[in-house]
N, C-alpha and C. Protein backbone atom coordinates (compact mmCIF):
# COMPACT_ATOMS: atom_id res chain seq x y z
N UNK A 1 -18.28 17.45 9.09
CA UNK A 1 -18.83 16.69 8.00
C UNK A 1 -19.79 15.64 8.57
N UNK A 2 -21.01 15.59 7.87
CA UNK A 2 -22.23 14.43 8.98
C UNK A 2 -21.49 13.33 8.14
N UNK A 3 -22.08 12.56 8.75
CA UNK A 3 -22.28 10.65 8.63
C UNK A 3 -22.11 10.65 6.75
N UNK A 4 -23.89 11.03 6.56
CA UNK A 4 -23.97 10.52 5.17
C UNK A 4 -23.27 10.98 4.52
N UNK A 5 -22.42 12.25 4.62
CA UNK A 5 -21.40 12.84 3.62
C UNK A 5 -20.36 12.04 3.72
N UNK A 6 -19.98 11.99 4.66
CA UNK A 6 -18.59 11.01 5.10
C UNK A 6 -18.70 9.49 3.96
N UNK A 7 -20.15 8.70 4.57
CA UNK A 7 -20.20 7.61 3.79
C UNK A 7 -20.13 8.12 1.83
N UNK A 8 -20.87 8.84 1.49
CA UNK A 8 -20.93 9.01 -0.03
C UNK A 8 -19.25 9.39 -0.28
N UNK A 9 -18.53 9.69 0.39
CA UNK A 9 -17.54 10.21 -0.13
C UNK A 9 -16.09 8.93 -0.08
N UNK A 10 -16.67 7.66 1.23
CA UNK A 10 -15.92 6.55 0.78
C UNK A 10 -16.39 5.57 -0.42
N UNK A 11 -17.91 5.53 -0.49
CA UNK A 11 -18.22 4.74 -1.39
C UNK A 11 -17.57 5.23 -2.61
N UNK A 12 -17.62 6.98 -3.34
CA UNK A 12 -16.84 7.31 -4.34
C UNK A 12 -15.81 6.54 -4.36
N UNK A 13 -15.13 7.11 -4.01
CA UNK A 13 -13.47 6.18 -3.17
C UNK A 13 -13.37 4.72 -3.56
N UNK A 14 -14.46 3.89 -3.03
CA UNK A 14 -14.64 2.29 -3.87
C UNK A 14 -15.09 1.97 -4.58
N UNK A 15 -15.90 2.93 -5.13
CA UNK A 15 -16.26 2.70 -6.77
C UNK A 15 -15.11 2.97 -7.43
N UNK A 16 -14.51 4.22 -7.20
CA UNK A 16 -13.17 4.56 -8.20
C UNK A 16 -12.14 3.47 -8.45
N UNK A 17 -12.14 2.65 -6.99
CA UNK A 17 -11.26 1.52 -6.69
C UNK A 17 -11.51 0.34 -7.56
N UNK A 18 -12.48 0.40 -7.25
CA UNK A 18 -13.04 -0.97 -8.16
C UNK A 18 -13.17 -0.99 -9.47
N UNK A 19 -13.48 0.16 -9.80
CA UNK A 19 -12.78 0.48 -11.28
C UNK A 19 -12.11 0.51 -11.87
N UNK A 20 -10.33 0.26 -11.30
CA UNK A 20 -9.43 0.31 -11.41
C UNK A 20 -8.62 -0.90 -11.70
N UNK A 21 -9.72 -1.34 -10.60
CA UNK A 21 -9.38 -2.73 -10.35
C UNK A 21 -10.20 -4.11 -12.00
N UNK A 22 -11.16 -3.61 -11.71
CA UNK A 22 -11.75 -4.10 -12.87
C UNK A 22 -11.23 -4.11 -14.32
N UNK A 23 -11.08 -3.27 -14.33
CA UNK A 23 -10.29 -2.37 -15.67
C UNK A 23 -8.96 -3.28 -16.13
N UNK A 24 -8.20 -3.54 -14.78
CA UNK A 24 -6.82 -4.23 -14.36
C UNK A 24 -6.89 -5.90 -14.79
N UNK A 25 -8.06 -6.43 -14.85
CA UNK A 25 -8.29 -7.44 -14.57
C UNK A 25 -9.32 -8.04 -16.00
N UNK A 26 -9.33 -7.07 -16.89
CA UNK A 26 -9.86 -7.37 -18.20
C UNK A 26 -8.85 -8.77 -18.91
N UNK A 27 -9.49 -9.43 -19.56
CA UNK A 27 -8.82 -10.24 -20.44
C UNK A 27 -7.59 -10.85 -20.06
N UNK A 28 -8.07 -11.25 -18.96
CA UNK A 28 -6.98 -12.39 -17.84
C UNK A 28 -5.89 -11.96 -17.74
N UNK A 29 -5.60 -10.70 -17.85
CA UNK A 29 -4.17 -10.05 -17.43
C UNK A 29 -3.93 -10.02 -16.18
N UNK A 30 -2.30 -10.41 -15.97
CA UNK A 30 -1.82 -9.71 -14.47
C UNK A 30 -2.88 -8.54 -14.28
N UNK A 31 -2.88 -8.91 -12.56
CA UNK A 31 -3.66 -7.91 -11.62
C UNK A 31 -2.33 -7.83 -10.60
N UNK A 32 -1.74 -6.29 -10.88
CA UNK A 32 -0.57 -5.43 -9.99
C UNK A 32 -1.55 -4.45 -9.01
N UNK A 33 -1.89 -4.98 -7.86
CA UNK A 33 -2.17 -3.94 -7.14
C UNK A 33 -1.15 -3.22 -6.25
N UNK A 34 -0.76 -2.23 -6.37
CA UNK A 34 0.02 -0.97 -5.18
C UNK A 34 -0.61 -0.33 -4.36
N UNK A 35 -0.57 -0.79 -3.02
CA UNK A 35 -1.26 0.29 -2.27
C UNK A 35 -0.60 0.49 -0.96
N UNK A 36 -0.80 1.99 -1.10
CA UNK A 36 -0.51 2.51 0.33
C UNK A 36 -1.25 2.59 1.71
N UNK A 37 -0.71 2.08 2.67
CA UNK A 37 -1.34 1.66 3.91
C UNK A 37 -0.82 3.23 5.02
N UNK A 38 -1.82 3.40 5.96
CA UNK A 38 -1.52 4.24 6.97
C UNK A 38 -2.32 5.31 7.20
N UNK A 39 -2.16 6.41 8.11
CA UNK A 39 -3.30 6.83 8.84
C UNK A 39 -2.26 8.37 8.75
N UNK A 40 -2.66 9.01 7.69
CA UNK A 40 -2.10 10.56 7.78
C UNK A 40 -2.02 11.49 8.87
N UNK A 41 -3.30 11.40 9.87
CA UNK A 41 -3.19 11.79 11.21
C UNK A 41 -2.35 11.97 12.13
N UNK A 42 -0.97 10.95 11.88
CA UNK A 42 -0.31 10.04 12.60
C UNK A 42 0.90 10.71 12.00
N UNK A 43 1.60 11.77 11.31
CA UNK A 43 2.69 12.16 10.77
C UNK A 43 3.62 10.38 10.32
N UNK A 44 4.23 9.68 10.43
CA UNK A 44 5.02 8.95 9.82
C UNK A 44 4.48 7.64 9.43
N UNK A 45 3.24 7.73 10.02
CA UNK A 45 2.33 6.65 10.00
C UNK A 45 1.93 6.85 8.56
N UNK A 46 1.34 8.02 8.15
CA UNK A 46 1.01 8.24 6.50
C UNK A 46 1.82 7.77 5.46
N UNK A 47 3.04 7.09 6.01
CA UNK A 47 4.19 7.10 4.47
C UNK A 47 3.33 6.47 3.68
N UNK A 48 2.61 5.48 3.76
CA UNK A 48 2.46 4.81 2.97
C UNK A 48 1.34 5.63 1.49
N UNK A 49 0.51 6.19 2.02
CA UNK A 49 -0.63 7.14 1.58
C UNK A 49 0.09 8.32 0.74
N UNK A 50 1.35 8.92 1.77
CA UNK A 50 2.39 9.99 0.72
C UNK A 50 2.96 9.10 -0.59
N UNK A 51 3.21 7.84 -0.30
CA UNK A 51 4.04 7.28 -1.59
C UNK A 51 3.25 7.23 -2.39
N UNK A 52 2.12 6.27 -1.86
CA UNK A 52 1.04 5.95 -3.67
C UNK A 52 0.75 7.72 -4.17
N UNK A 53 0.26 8.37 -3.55
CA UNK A 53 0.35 9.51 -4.10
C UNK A 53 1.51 10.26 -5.00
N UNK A 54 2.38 10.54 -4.29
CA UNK A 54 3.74 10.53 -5.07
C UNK A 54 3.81 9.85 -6.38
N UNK A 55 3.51 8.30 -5.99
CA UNK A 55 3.83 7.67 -7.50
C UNK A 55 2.73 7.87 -8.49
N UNK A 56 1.65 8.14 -8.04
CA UNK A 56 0.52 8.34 -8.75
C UNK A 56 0.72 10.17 -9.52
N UNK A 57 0.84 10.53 -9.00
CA UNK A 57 1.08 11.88 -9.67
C UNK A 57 2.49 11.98 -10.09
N UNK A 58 3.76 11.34 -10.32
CA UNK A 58 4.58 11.10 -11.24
C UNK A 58 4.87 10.14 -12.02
N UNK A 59 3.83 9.13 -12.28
CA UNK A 59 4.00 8.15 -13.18
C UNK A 59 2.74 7.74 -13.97
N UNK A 60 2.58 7.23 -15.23
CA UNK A 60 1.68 6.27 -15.80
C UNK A 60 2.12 4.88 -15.91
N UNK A 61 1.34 4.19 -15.60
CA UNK A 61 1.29 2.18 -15.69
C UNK A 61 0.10 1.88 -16.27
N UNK A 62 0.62 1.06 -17.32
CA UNK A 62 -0.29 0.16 -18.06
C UNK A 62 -1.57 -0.17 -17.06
N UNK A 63 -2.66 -1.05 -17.82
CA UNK A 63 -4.37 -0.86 -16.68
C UNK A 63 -3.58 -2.34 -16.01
N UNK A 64 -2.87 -2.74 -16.17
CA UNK A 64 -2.97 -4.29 -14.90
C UNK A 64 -2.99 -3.42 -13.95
N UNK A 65 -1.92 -2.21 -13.41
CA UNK A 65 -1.58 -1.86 -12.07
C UNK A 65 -2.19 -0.69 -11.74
N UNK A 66 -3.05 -1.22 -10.54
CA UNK A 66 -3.85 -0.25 -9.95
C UNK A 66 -3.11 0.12 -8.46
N UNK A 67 -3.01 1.61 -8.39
CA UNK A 67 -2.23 2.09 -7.44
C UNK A 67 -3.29 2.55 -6.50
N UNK A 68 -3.97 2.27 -5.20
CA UNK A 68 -4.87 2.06 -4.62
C UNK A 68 -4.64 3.14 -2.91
N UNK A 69 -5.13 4.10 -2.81
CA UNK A 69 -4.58 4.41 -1.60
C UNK A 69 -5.72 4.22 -0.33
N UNK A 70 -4.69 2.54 0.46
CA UNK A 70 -5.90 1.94 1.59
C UNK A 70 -6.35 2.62 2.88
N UNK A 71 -4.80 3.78 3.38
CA UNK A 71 -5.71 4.30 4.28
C UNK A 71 -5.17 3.27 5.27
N UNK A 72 -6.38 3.46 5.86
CA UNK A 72 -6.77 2.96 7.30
C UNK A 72 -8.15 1.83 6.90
N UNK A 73 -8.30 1.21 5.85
CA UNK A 73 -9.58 0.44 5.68
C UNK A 73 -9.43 -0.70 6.24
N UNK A 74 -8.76 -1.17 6.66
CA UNK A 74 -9.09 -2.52 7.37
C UNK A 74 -9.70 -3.85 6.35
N UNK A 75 -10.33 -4.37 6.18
CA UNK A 75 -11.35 -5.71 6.29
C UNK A 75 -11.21 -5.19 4.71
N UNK A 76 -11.87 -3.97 4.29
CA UNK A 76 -12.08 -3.51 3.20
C UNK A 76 -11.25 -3.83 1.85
N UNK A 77 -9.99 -3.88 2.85
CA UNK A 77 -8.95 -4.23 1.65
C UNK A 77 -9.00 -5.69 1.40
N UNK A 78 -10.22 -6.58 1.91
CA UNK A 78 -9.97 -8.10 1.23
C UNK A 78 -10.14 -7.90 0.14
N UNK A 79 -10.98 -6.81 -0.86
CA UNK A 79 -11.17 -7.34 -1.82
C UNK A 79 -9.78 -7.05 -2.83
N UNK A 80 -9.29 -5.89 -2.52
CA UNK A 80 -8.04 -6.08 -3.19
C UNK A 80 -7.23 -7.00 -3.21
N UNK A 81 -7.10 -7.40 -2.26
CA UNK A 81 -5.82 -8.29 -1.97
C UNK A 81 -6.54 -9.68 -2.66
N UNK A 82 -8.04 -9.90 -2.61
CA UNK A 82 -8.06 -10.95 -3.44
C UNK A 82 -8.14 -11.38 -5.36
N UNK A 83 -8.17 -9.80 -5.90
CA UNK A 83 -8.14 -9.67 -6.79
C UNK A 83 -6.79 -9.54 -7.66
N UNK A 84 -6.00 -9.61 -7.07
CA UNK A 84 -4.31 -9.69 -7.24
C UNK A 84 -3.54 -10.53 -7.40
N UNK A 85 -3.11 -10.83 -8.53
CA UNK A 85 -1.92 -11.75 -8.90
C UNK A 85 -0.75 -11.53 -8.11
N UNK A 86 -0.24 -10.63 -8.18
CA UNK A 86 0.92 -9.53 -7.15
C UNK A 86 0.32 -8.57 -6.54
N UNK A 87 0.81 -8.39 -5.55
CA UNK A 87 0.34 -7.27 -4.43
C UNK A 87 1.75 -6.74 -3.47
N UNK A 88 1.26 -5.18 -3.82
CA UNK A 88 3.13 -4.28 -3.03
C UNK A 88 2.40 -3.20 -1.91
N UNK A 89 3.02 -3.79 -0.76
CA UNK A 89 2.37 -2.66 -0.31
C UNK A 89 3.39 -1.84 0.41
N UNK A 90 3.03 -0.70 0.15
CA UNK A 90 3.77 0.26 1.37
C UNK A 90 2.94 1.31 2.55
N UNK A 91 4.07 0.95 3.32
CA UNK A 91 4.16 1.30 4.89
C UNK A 91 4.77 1.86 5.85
N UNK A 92 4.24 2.19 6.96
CA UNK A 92 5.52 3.04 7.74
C UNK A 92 6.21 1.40 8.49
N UNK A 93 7.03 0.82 9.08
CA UNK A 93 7.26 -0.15 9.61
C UNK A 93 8.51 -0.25 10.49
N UNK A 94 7.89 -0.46 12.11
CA UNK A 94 9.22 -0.70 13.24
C UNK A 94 9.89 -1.32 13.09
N UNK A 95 10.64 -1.55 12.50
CA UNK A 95 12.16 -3.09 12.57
C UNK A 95 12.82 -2.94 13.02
N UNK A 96 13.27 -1.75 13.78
CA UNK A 96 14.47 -1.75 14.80
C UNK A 96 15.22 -0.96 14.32
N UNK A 97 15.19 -0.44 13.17
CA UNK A 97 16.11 -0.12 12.70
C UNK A 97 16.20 1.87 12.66
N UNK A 98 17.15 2.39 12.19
CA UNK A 98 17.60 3.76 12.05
C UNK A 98 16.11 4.58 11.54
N UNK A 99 15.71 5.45 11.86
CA UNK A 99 14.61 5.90 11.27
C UNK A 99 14.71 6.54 9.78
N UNK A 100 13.81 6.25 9.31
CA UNK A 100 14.00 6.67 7.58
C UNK A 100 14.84 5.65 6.54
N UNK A 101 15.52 4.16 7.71
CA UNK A 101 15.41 3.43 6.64
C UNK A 101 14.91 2.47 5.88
N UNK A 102 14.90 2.00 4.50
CA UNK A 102 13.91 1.51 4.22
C UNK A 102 13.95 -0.23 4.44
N UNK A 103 12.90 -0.42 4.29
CA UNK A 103 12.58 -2.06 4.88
C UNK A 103 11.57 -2.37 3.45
N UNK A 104 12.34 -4.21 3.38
CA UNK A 104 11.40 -5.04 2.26
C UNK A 104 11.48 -6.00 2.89
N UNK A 105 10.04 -6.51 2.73
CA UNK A 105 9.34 -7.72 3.13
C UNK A 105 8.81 -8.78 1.72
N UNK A 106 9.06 -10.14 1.87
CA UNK A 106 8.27 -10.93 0.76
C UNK A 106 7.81 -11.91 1.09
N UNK A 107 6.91 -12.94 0.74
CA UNK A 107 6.04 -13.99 0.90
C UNK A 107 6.48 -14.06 2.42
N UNK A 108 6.93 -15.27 2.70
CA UNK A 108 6.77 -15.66 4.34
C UNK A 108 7.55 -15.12 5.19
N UNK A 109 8.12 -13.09 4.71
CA UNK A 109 8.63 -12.68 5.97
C UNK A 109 6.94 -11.58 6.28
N UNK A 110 6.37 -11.15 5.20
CA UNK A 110 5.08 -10.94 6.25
C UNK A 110 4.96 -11.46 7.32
N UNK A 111 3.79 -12.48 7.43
CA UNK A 111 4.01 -12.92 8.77
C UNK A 111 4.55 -12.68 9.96
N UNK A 112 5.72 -12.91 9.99
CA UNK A 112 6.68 -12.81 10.76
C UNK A 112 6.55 -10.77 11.43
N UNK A 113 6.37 -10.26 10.38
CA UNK A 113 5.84 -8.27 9.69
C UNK A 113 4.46 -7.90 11.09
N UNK A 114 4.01 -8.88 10.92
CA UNK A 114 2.14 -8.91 11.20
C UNK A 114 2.53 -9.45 12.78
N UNK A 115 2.86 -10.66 12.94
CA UNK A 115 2.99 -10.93 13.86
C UNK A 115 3.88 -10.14 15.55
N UNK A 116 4.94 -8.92 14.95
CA UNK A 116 5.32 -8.28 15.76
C UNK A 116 4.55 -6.82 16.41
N UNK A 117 3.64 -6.74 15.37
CA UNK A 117 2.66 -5.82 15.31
C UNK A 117 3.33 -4.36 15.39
N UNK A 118 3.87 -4.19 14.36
CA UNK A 118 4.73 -2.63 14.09
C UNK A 118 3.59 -1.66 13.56
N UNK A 119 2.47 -1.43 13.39
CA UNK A 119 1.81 -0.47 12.78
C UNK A 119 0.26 -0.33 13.31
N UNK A 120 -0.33 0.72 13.48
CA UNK A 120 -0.95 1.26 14.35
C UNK A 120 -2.59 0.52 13.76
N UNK A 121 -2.71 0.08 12.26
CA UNK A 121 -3.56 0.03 11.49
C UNK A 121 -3.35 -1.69 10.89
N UNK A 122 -2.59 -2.43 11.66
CA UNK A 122 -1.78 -3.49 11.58
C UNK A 122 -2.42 -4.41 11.54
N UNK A 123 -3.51 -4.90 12.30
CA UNK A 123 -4.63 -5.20 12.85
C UNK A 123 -5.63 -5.76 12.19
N UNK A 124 -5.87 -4.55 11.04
CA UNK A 124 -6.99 -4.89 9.89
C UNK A 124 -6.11 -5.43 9.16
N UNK A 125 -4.88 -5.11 8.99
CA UNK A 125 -4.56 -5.94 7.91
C UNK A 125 -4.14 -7.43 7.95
N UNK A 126 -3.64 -7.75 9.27
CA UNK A 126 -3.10 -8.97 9.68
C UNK A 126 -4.70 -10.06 9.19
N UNK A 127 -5.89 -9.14 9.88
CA UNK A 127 -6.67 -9.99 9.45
C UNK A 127 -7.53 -10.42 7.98
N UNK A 128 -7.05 -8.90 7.31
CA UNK A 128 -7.17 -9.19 6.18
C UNK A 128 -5.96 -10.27 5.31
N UNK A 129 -5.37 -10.46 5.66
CA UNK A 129 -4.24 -11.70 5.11
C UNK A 129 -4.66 -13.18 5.57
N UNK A 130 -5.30 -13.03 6.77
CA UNK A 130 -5.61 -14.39 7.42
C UNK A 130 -7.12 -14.72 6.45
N UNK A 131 -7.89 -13.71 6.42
CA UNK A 131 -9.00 -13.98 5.55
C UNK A 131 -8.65 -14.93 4.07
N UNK A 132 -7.82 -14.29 3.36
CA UNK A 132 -7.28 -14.77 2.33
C UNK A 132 -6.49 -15.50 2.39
N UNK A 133 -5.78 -15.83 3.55
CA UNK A 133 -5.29 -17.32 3.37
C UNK A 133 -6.03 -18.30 3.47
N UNK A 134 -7.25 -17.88 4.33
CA UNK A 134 -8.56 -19.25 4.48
C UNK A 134 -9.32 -19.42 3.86
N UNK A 135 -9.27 -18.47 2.62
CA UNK A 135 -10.27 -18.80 1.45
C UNK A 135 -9.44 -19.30 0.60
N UNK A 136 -8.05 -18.91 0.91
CA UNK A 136 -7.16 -19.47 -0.55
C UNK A 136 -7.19 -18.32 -1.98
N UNK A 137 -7.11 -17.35 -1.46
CA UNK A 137 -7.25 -15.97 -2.36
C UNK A 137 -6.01 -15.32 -2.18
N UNK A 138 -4.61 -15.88 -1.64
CA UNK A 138 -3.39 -14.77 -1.37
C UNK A 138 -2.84 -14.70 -2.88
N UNK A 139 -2.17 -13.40 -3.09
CA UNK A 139 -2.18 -13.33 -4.31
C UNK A 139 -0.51 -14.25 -4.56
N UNK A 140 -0.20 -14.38 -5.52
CA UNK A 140 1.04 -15.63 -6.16
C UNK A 140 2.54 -14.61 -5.32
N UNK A 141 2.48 -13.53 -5.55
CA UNK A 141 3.49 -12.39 -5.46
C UNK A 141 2.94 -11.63 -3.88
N UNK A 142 3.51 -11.19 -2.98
CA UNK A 142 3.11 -10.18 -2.22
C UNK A 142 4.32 -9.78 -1.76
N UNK A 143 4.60 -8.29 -1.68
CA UNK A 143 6.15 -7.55 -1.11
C UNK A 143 5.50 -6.42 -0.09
N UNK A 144 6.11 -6.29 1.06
CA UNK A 144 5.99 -4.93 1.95
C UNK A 144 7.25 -4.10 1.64
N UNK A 145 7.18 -2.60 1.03
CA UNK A 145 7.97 -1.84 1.14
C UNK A 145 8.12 -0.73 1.60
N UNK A 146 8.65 -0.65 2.90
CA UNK A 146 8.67 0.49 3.93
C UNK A 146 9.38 1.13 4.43
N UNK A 147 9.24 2.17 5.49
CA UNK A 147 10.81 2.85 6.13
C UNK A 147 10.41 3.17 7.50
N UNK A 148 11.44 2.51 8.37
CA UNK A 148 11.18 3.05 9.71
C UNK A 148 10.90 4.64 10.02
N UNK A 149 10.04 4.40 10.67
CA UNK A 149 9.30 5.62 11.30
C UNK A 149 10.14 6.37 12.53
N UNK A 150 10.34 7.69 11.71
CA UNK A 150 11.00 8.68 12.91
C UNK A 150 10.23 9.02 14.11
N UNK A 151 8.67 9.74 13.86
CA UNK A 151 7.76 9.86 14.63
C UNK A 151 6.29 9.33 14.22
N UNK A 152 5.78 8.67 15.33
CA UNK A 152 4.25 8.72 15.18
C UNK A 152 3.13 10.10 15.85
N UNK A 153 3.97 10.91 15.99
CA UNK A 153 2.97 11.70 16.96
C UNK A 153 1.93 12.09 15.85
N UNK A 154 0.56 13.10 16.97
CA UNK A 154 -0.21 13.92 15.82
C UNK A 154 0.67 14.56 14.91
N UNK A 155 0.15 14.73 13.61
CA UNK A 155 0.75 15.58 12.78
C UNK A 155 0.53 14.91 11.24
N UNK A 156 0.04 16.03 9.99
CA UNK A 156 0.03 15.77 8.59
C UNK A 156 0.96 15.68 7.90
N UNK A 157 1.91 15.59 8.33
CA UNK A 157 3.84 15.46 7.68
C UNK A 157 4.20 15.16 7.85
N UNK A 158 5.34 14.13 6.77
CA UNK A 158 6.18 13.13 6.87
C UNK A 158 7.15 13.80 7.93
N UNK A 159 7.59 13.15 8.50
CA UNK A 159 9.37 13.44 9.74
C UNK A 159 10.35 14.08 8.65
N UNK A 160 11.21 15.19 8.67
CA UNK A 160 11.81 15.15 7.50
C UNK A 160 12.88 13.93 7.13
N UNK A 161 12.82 13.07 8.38
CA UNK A 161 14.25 11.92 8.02
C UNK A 161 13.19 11.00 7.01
N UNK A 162 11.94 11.28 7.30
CA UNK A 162 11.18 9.99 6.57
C UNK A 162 10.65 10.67 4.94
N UNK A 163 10.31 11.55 5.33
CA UNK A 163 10.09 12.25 3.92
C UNK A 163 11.54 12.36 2.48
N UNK A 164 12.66 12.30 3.16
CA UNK A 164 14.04 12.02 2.49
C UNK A 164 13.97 10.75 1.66
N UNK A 165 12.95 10.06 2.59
CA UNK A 165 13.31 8.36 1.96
C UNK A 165 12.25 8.15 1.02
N UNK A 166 11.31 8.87 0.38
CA UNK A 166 10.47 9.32 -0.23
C UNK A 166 10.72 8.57 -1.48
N UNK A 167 12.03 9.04 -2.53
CA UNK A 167 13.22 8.45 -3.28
C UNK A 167 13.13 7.43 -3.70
N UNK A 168 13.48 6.72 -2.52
CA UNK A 168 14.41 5.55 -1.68
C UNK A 168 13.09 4.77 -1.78
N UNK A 169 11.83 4.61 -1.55
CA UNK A 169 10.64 3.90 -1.82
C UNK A 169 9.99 3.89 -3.31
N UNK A 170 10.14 4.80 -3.38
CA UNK A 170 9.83 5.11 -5.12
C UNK A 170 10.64 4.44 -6.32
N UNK A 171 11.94 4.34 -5.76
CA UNK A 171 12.44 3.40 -6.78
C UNK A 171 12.76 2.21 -6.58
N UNK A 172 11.83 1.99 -5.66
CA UNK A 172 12.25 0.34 -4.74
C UNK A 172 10.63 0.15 -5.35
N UNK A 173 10.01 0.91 -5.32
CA UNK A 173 8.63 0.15 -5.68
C UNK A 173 8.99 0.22 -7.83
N UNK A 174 9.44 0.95 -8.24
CA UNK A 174 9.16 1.06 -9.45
C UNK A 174 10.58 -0.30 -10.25
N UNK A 175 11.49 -0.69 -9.18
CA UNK A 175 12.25 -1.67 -9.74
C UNK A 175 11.51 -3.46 -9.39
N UNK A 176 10.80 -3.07 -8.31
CA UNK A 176 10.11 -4.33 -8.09
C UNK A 176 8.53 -4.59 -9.50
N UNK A 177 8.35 -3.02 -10.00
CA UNK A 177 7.06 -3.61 -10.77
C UNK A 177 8.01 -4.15 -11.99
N UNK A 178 9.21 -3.75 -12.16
CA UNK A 178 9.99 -3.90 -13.45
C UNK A 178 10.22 -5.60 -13.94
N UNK A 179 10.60 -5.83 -12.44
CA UNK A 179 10.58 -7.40 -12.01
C UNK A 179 9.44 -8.17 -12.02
N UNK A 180 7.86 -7.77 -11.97
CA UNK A 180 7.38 -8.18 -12.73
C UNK A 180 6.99 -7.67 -13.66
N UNK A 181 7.74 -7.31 -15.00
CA UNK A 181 7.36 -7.02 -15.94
C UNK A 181 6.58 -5.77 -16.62
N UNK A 182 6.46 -4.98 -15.31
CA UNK A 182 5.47 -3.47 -15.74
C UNK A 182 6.94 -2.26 -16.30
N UNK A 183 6.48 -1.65 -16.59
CA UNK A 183 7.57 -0.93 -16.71
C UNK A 183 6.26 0.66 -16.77
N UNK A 184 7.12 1.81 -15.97
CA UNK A 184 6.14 3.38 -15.55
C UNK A 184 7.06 4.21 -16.48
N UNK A 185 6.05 4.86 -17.07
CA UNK A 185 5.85 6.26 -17.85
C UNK A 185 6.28 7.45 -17.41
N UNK A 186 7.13 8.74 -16.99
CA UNK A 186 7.18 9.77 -15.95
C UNK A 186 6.24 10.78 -16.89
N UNK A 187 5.20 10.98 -16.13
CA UNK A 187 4.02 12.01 -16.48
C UNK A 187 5.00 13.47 -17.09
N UNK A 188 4.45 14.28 -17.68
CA UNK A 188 5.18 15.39 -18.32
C UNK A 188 6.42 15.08 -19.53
């Protein structure tokens, strides 16, 4: 795939985003952004990219919540994160713990998240948080919800211990939008 295809096909990608986002953000409503963080390349590294997908193709949410899949964007994601009242993100994440289980993070245990540097794509985001804390753009709400990673090797597939916890993130993200106040539709 050349260059310019590559680029037309992220800009799609942030127009769609921003659309979403916009849309979310009509008539001073909560702005719920969800997005999945990680690098599919990377087999366990992708959880985050398998979940928003997952939830995106089994659920409908009202326009505040835009379910956003970040990828590997780095810097890119300031603008989300500054357009957000609440912000959830999910991730693959090292804590030490058993692989495939799941991990939640909130306001000032980020930090602490960022600072041990558990994720391969960690980097852009640490500095995308520092951006928005120095403009004063962090959103009121922010949660990490993740599951230790069985493997990072090459590979397009979840670990099956991590793909199990699939579930186990899905209804950890859909009880946290409940808590604030969203409540999801099951498509079909």
């Amino acid at each position: 795939m050349e260059n310019k295809q590559k680029k037309e096909i992220i800009k799609n990608i942030q127009d769609k985003e921003t659309a979403q986002i916009e849309e979310a953000t009509r008539n001073g409503k909560k702005k719920i952004i969800v997005m999945g963080l990680g690098n599919l390349l990377f087999t366990d590294e992708g959880l985050g990219v398998h979940a928003i997908r997952q939830i995106e193709a089994g659920y409908v949410f009202s326009p505040e919540v835009a379910l956003i899949d970040g990828g590997t964007l780095g810097l890119i994601l300031l603008e989300y994160l500054e357009e957000a009242s609440h912000f959830l993100c999910i991730d693959a994440v090292k804590a030490g713990q058993a692989p495939g289980s799941l991990v939640r993070l909130e306001g000032e245990e980020l930090p602490r998240y960022l600072g041990v540097k558990m994720s391969q794509h960690q980097m852009g985001f640490q500095e995308v948080l520092a951006l928005a804390s120095l403009r004063g753009t962090l959103p009121e709400e922010m949660v990490l919800i993740g599951v230790q990673p069985e493997s990072l090797e090459w590979g397009t597939e979840l670990s099956p211990t991590v793909a199990a916890a699939l579930p186990a993130v899905t209804g950890a993200v859909l009880e946290l939008l409940g808590r604030w106040g969203v409540s999801a539709m099951p498509k079909g």
